[in-house]
Protein backbone atom coordinates (compact mmCIF):
# COMPACT_ATOMS: atom_id res chain seq x y z
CA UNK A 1 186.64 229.00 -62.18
CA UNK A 2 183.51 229.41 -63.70
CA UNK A 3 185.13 231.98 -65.94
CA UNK A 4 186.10 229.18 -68.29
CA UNK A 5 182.19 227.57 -68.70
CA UNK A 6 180.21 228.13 -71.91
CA UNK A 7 176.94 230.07 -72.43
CA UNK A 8 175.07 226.63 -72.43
CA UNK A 9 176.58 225.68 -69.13
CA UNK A 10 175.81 228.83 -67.32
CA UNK A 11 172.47 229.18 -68.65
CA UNK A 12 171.54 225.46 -67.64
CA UNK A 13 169.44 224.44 -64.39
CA UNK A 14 170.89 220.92 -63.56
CA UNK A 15 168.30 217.80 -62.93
CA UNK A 16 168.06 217.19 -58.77
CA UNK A 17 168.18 213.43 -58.73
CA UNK A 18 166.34 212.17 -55.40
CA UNK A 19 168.97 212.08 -52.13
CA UNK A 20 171.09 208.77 -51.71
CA UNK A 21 171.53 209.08 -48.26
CA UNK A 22 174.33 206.90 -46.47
CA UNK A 23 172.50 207.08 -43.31
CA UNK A 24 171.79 203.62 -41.26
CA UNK A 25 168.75 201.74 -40.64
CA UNK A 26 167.15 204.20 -43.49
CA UNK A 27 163.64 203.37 -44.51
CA UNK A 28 164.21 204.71 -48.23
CA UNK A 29 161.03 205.48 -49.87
CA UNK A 30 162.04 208.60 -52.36
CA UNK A 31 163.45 207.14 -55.52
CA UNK A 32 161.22 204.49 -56.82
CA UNK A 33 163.86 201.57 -56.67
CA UNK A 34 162.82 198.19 -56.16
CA UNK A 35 162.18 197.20 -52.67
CA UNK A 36 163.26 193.60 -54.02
CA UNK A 37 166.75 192.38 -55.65
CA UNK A 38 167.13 190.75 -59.36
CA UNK A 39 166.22 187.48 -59.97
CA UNK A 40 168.65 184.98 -59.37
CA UNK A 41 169.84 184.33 -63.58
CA UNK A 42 170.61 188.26 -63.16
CA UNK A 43 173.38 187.42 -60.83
CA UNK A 44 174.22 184.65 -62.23
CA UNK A 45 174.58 186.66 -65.38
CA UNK A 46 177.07 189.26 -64.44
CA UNK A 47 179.04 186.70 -62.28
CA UNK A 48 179.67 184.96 -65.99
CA UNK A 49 181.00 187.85 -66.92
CA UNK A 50 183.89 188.29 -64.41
CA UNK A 51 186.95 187.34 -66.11
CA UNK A 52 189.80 187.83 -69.16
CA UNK A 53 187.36 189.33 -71.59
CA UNK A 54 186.98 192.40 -69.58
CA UNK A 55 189.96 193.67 -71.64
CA UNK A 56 187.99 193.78 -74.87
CA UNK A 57 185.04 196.67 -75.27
CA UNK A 58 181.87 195.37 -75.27
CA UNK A 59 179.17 194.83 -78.44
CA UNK A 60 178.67 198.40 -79.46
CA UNK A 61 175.21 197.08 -80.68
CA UNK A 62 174.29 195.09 -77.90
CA UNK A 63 172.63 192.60 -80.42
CA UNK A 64 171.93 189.76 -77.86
CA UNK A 65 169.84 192.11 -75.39
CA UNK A 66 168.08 194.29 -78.13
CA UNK A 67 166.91 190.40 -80.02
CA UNK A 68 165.65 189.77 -75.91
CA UNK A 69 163.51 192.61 -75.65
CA UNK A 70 162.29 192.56 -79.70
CA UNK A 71 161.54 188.46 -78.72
CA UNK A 72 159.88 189.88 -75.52
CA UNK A 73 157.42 192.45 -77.40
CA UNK A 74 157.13 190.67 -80.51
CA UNK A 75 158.97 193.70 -82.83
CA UNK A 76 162.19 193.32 -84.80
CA UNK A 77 165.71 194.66 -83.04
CA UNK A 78 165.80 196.93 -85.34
CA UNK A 79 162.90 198.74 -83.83
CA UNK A 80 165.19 198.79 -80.67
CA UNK A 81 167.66 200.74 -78.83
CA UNK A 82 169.45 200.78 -75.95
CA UNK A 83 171.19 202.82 -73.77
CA UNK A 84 172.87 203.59 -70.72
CA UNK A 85 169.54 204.12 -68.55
CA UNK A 86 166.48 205.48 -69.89
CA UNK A 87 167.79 209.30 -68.98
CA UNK A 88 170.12 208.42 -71.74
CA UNK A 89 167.77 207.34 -73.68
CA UNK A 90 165.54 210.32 -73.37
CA UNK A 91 168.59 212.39 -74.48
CA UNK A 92 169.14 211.06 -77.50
CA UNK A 93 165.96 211.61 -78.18
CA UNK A 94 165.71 214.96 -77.20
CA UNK A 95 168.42 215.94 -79.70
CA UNK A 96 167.43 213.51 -82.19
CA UNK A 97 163.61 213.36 -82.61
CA UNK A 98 162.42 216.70 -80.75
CA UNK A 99 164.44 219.23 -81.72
CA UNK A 100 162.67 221.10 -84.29
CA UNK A 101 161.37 224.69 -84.64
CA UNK A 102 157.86 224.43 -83.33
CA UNK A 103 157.66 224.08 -79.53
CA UNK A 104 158.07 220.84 -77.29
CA UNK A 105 154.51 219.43 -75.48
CA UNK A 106 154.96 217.75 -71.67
CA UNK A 107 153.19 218.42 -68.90
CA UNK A 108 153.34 221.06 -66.08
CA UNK A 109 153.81 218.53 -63.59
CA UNK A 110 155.84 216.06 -64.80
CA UNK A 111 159.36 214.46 -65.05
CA UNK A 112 161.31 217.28 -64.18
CA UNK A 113 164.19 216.38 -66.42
CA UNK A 114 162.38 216.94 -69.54
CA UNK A 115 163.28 220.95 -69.20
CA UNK A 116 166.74 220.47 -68.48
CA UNK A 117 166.99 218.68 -71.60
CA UNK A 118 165.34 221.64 -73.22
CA UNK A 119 167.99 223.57 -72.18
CA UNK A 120 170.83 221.49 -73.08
CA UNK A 121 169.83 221.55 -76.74
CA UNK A 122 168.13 224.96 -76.95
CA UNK A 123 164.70 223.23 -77.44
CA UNK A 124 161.64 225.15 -77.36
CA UNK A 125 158.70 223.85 -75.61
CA UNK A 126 155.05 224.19 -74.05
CA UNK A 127 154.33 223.31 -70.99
CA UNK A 128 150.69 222.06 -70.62
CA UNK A 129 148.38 222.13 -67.24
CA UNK A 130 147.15 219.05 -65.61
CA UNK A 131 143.37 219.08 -65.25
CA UNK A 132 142.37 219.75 -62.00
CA UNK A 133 142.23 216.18 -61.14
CA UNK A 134 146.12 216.45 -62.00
CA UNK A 135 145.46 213.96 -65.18
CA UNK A 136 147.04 214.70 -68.58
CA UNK A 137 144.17 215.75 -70.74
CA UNK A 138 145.22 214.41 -74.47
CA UNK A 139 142.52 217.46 -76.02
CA UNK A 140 145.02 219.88 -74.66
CA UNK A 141 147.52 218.49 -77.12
CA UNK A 142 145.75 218.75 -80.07
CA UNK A 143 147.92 221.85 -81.43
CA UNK A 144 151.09 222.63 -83.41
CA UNK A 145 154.05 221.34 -81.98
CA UNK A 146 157.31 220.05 -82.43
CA UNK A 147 156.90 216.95 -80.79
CA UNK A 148 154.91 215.68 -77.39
CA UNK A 149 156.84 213.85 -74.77
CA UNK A 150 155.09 212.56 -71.26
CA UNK A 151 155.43 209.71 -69.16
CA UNK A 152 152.44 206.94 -68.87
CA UNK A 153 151.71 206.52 -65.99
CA UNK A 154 152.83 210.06 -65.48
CA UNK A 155 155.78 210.96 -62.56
CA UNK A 156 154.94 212.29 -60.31
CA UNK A 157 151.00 211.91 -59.50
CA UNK A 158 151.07 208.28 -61.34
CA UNK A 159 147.83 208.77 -62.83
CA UNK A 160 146.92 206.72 -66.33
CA UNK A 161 146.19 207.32 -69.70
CA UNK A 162 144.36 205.11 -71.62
CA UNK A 163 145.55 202.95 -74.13
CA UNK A 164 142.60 204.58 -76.54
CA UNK A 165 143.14 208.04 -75.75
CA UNK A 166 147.09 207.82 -76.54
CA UNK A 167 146.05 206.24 -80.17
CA UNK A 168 143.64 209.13 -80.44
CA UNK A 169 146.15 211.58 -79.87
CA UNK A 170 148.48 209.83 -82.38
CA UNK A 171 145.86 209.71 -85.24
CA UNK A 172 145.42 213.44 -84.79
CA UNK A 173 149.15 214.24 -84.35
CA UNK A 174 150.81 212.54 -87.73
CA UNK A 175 153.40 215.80 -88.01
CA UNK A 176 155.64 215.52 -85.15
CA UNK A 177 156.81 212.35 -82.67
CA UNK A 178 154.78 211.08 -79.57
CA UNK A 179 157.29 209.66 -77.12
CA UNK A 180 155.48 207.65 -74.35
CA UNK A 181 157.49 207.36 -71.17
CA UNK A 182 156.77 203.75 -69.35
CA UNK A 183 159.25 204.31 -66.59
CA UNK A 184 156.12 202.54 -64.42
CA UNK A 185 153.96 201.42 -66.23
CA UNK A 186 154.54 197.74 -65.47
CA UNK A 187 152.88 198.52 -62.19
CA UNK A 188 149.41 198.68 -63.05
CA UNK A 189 149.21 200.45 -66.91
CA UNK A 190 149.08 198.88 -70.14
CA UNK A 191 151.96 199.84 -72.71
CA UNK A 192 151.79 201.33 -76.08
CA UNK A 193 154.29 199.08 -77.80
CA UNK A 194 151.57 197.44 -79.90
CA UNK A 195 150.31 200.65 -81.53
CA UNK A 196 154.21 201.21 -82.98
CA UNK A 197 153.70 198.87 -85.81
CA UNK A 198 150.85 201.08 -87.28
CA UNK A 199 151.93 204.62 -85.55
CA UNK A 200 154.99 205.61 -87.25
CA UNK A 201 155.44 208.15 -85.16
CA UNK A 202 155.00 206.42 -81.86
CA UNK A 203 158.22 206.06 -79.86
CA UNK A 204 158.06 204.26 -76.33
CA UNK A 205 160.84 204.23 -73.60
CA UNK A 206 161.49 202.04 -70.94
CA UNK A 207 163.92 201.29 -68.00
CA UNK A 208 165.16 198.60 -66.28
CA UNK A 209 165.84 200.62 -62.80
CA UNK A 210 161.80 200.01 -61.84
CA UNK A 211 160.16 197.10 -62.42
CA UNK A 212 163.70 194.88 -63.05
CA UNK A 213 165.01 196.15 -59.83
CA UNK A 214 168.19 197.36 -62.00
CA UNK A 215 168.76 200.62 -60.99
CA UNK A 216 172.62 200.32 -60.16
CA UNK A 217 173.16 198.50 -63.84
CA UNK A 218 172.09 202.15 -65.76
CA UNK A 219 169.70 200.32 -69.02
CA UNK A 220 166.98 201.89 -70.82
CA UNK A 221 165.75 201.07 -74.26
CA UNK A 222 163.21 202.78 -76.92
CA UNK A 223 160.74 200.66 -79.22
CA UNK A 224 159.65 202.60 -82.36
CA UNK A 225 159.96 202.43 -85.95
CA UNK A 226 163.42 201.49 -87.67
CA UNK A 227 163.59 205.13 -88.95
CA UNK A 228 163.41 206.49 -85.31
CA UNK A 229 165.60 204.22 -84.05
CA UNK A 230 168.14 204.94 -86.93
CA UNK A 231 168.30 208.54 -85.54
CA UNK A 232 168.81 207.77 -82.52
CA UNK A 233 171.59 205.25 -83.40
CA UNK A 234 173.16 208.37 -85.15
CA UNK A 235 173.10 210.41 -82.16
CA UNK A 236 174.50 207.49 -80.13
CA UNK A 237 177.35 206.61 -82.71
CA UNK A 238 178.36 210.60 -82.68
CA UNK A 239 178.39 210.38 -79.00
CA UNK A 240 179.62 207.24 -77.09
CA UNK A 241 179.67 203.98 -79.27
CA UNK A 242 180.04 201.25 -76.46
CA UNK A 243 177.08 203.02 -73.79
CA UNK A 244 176.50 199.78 -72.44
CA UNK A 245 179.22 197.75 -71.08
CA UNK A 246 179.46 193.55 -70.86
CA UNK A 247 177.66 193.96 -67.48
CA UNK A 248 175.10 195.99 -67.92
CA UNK A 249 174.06 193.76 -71.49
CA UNK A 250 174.46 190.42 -69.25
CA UNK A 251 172.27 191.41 -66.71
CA UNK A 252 169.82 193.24 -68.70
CA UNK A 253 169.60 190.36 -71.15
CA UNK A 254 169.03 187.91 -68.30
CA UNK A 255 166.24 190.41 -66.57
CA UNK A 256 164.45 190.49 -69.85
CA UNK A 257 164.57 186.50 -70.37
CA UNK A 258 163.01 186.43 -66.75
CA UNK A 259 159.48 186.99 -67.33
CA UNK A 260 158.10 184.88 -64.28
CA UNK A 261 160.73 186.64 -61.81
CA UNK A 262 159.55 190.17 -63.10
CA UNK A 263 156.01 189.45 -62.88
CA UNK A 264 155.84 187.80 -59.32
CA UNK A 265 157.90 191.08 -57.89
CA UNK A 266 155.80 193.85 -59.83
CA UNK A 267 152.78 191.69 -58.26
CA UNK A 268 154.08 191.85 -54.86
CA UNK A 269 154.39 195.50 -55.33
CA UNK A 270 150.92 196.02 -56.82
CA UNK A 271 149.22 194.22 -53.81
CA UNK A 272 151.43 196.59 -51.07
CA UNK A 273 150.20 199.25 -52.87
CA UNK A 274 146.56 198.81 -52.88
CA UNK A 275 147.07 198.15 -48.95
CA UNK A 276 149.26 201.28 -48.47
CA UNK A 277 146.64 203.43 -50.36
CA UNK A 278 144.06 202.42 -47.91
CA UNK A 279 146.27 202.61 -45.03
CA UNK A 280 147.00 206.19 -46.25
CA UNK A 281 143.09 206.78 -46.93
CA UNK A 282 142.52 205.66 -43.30
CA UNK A 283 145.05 208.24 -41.90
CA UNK A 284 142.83 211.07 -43.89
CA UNK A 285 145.08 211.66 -47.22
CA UNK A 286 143.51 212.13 -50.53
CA UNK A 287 146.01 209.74 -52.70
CA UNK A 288 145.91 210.37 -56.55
CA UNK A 289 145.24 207.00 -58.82
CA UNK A 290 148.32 205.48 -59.21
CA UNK A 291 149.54 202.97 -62.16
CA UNK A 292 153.11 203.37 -60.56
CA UNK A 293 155.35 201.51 -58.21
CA UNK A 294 154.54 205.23 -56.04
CA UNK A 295 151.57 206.61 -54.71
CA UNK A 296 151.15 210.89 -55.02
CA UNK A 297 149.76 211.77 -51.50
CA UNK A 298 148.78 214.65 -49.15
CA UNK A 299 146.27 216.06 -46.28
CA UNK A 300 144.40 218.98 -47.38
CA UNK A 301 145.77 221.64 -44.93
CA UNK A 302 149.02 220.01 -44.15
CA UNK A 303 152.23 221.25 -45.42
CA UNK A 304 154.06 218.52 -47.04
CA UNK A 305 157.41 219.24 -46.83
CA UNK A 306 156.95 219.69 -42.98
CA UNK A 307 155.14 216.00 -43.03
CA UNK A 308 158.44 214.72 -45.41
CA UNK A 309 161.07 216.27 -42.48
CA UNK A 310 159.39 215.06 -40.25
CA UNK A 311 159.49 211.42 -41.23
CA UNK A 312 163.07 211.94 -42.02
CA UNK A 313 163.56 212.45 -38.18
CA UNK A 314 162.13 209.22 -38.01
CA UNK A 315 164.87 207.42 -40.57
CA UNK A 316 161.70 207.40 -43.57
CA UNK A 317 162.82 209.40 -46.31
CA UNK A 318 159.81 210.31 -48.88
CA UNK A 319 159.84 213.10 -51.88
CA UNK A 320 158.76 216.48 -51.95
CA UNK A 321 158.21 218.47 -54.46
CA UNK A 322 157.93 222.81 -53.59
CA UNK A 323 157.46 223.30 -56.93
CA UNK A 324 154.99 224.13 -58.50
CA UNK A 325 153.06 225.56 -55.81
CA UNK A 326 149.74 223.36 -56.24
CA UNK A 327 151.72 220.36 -55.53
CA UNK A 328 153.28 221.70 -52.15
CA UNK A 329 150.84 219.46 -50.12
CA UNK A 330 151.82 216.02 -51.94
CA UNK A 331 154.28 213.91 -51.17
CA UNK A 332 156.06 210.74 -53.37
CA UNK A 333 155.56 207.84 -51.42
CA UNK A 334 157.44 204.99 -53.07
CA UNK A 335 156.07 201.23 -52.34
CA UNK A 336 158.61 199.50 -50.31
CA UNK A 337 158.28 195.74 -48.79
CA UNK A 338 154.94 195.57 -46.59
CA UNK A 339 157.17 196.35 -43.41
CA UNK A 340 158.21 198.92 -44.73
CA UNK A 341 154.95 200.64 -46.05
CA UNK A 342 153.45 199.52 -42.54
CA UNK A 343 156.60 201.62 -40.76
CA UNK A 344 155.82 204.27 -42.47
CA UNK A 345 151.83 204.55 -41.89
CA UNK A 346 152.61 204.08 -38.07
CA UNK A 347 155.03 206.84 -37.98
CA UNK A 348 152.08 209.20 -40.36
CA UNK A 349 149.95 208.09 -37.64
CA UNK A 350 152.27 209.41 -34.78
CA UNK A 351 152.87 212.61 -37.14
CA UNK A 352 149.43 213.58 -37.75
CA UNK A 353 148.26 213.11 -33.73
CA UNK A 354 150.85 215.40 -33.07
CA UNK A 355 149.62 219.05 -31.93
């Protein structure tokens, strides 16, 4: 009955989130979860919060996890906000901080929700080429614009961008927000949250799906100056007052209080990595620097979406992205455990041999 649907819904292109399969003995390697559970206080978190109070809505402010993660960066919790996963997050701030009249900045290759967004809101926007070593070149944002937006490291390819060349971009763009996207950058980057105490303009985002193996509890948060958190707060308040339930605050609060859990796992995952980038190297792929808990792969040549099906035959599912068209030989290789990477070079190995 798509009779009934508005303009903006019938002129929208949906997000593709990356396939849950319900398929046994899978080898899932395609959505950048943790191959590791919470820490133990997590669950011991959320089981606290079985019981009578479930009745009552939770803290519409979520005061005791936004004071964790202020404590945990040294800013105030009013330079905080939090909502129900990063996506979330983003959204607010897409209606809240980048809709203006000047066009949007991201990248060409990038998080591919950031257009859908566009969409949703009627935002205008740029999108700017990689370099040919598929980096985000900060000189190619030095023009009018209505705001920038990218991920750091950047999703998919993973590649860096330095600490310096993000505070060079912000003392040449004072007109317009710079949101920096740290989905991953616990996995090998350095974050920007320092530089929002002198960088008014600075916002950073972060989730707890990655690196605090909380993908199922949906939390993301922002760090930027009380003014941009006010609008997003605004947003938020004209939306959905109570985004985060008692759960989701528990467990989050607890993952944030864990700092020794969080930096033994995204250790563990750093080491598999450098193995499973030489493993890779080995096999013949060129495999793009990677800050991330992924690695951005391919074999010059080789098509990767027939590579991809093919491991799926084998019960390893990886990501491919067709579009655009110089990224058709990568493929998004997410670190698992070290069986599982090792599975998965084995089965490139039987893959590649193949006639």
């Amino acid at each position: 009955m798509s009779c009934y649907w508005s303009d903006v819904v019938r002129s929208l292109t949906p997000y593709v989130p990356g396939e849950q399969p319900r398929l046994p003995n899978l080898v899932k390697l395609n959505t950048n979860e943790s191959p590791y559970g919470p820490s133990r206080r997590v669950l011991d978190a959320l089981r606290a919060e079985i019981g009578e109070t479930l009745r009552l809505y939770p803290d519409p402010d979520s005061e005791r996890l936004r004071a964790a993660i202020a404590q945990r960066y040294g800013v105030t919790a009013a330079q905080v906000f939090v909502g129900n996963g990063s996506d979330e997050v983003l959204a607010h701030v897409f209606l809240g901080l980048l809709k203006h009249d000047k066009p949007l900045l991201f990248p060409d290759i990038t998080y591919s929700f950031y257009p859908v967004y566009c969409g949703l809101y009627d935002i205008p926007f740029e999108q700017v080429p990689l370099n040919a070593a598929f980096e985000i070149a900060v000189d190619d944002y030095l023009r009018p614009n209505g705001g920038i937006i990218f991920p750091n490291p950047n999703a998919p390819t993973g590649c860096l961008v330095a600490v310096a060349e993000v505070e060079r971009l912000l003392r040449a763009n004072t007109g317009s927000v710079v949101v920096i996207d740290e989905a991953y950058v616990d996995f090998g980057g350095e974050s920007v949250i320092p530089l929002v105490s002198r960088y008014p303009q600075l916002l950073v985002t972060h989730t707890l799906s990655k690196s605090r193996a909380l993908a199922g509890l949906r939390v993301g948060y922002a760090i930027g100056h009380p003014d941009l958190i006010e609008a997003l707060n605004r947003v938020k308040d004209s939306f959905n007052s109570y985004p985060l339930d008692r759960f989701a605050q528990a467990g989050a609060t607890a993952a944030i209080e864990d700092d020794e859990y969080f930096k033994a796992m995204c250790g563990k995952v750093m080491v598999t990595k450098q193995q499973l980038v030489q493993d890779l190297q080995t096999l013949g792929f060129e495999v793009l620097p990677s800050a991330a808990n992924f690695v951005f792969a391919r074999v010059a040549g080789r098509d990767g979406a027939d590579i991809a099906a093919k491991l799926r035959e084998r019960g390893i599912i990886v990501r491919h992205f067709c579009k655009p068209v110089r990224i058709a030989e990568f493929m998004r290789i997410t670190v698992g455990t070290a069986e599982q990477c090792a599975g998965l070079v084995e089965a490139l190995r039987e893959i590649l041999r193949a006639p």
